[in-house]
N, C-alpha and C. Protein backbone atom coordinates (compact mmCIF):
# COMPACT_ATOMS: atom_id res chain seq x y z
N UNK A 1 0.84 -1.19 0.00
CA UNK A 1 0.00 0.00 0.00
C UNK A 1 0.88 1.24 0.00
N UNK A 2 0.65 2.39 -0.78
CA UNK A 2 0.89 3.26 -1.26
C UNK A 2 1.40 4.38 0.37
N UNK A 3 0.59 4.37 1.26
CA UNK A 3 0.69 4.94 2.70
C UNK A 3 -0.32 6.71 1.97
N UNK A 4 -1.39 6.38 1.05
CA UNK A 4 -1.62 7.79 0.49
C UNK A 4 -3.40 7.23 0.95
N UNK A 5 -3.89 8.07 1.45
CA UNK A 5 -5.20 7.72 1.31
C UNK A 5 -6.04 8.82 1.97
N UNK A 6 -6.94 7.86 3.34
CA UNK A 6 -7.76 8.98 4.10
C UNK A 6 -7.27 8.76 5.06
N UNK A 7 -6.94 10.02 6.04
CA UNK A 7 -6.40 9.96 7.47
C UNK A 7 -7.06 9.30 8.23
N UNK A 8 -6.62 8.11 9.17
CA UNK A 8 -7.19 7.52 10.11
C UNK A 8 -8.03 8.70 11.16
N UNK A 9 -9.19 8.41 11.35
CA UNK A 9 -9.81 8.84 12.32
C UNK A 9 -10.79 10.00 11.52
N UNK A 10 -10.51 10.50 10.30
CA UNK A 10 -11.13 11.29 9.63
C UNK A 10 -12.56 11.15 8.87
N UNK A 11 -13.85 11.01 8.97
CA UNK A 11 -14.53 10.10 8.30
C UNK A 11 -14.95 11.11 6.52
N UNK A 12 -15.65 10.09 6.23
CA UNK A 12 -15.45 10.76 4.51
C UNK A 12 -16.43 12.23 4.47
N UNK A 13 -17.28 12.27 5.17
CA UNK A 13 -18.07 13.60 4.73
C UNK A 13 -16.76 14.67 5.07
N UNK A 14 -15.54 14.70 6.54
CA UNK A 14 -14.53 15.77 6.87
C UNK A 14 -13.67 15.39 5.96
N UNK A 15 -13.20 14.41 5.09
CA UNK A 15 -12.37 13.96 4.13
C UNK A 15 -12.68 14.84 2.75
N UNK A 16 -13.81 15.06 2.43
CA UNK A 16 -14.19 15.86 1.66
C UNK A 16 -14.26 17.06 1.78
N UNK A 17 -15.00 17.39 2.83
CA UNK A 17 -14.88 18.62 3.14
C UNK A 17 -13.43 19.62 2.89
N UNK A 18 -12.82 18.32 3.36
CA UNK A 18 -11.22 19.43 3.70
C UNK A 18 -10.61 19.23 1.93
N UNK A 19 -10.69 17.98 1.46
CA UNK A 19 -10.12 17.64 0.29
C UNK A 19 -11.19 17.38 -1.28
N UNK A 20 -12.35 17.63 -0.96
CA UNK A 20 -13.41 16.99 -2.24
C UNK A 20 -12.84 18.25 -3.54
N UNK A 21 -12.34 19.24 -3.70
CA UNK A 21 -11.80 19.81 -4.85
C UNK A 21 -10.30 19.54 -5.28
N UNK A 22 -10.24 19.80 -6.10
CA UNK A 22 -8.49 19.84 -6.64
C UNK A 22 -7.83 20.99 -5.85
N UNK A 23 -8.51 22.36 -5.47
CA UNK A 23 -7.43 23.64 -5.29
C UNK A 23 -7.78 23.31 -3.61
N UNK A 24 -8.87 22.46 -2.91
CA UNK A 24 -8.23 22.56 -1.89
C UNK A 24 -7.46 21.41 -1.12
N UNK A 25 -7.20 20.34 -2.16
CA UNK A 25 -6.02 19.54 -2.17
C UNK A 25 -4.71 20.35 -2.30
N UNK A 26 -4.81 21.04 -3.74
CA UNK A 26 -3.12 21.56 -3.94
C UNK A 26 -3.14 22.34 -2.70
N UNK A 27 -4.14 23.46 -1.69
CA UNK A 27 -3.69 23.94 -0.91
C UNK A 27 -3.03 23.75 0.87
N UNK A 28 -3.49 22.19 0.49
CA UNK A 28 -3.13 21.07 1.55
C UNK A 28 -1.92 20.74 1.00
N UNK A 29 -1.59 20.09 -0.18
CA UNK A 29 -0.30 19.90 -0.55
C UNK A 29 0.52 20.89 -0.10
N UNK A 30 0.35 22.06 -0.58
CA UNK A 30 1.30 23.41 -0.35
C UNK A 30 1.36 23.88 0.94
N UNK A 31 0.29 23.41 1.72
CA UNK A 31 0.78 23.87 3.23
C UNK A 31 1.33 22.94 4.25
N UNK A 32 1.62 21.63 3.81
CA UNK A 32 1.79 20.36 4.54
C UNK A 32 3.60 20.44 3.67
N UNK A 33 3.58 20.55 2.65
CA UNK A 33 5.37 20.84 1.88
C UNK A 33 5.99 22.31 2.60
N UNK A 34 5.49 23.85 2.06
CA UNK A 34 6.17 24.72 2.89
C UNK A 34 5.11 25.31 3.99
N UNK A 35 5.32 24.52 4.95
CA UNK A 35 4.16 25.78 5.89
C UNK A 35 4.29 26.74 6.54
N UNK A 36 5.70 27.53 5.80
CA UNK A 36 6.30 28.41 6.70
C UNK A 36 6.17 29.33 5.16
N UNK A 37 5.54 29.09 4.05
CA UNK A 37 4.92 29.81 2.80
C UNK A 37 6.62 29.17 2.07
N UNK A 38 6.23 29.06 0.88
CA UNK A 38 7.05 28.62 -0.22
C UNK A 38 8.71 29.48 -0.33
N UNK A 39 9.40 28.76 -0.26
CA UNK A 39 10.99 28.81 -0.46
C UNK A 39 11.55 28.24 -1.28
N UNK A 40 12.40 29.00 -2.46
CA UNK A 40 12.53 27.85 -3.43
C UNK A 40 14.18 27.35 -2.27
N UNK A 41 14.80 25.99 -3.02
CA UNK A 41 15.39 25.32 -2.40
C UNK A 41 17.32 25.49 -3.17
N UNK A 42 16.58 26.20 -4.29
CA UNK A 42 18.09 26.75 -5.31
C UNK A 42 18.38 28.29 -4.46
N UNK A 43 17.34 28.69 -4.73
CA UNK A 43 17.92 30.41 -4.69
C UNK A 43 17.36 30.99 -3.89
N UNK A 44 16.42 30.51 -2.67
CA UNK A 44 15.48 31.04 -1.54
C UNK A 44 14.70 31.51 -1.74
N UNK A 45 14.37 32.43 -3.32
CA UNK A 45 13.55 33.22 -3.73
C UNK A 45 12.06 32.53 -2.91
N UNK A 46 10.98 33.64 -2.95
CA UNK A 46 9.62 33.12 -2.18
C UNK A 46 8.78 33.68 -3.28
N UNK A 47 8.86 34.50 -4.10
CA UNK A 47 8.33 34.70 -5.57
C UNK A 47 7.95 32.96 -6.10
N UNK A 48 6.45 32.76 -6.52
CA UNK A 48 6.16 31.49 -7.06
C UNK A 48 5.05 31.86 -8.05
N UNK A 49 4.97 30.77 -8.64
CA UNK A 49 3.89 30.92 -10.09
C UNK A 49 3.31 29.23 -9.77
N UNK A 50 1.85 28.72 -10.42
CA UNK A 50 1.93 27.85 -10.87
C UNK A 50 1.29 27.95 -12.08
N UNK A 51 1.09 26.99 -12.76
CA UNK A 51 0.83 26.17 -14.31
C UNK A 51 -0.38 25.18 -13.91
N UNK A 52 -1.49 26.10 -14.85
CA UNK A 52 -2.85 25.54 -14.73
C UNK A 52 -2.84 24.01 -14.95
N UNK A 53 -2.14 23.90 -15.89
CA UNK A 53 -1.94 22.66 -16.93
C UNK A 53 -0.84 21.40 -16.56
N UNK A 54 0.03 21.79 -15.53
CA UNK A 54 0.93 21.07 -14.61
C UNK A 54 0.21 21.11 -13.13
N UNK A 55 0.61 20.56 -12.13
CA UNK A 55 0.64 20.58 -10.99
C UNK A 55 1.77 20.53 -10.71
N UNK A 56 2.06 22.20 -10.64
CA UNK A 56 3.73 22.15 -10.26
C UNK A 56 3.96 23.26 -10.04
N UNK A 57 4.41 23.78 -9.18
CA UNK A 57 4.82 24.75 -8.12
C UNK A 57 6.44 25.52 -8.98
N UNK A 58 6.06 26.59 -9.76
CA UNK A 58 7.64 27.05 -10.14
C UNK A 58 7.64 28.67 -9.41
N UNK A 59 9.42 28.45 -9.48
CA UNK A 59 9.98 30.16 -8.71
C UNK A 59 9.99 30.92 -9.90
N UNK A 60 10.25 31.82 -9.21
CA UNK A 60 10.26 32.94 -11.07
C UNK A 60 11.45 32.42 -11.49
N UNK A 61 12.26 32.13 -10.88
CA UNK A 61 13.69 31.64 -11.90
C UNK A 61 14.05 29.92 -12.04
N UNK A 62 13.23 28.79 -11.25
CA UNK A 62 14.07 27.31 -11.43
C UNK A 62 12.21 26.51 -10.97
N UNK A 63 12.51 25.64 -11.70
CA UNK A 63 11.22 24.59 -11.55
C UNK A 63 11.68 23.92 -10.40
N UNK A 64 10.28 24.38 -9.24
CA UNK A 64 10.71 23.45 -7.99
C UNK A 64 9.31 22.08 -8.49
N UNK A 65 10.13 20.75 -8.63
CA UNK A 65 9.63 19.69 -8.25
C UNK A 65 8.97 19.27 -6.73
């Protein structure tokens, strides 16, 4: 098993709640990765963009994976 799913103890109507869209997944992604707000990891810059069409988090200057 993957270890990716629904948090133990969470039941599906708060599973949704917190996660049933895409933007408030990516905004769980993005606050569970930097929760101290986005740092890139090359150049520190905190300037970020994303790409409708990716799910991917870039700095104005280096693609953070």
């Amino acid at each position: 098993m993957s270890g990716i799913g629904r948090p133990r103890g969470l039941s599906m109507q708060d599973f949704f709640s917190r996660y049933g869209t895409e933007e408030q997944c990516r905004e769980a992604l993005f606050a569970k990765r930097w929760p101290n707000g986005f740092v890139c990891p090359r150049c520190a810059g905190s300037t970020y963009y994303t790409q409708a069409t990716h799910v991917r988090v870039m700095s104005t200057h280096h693609v953070v994976d």
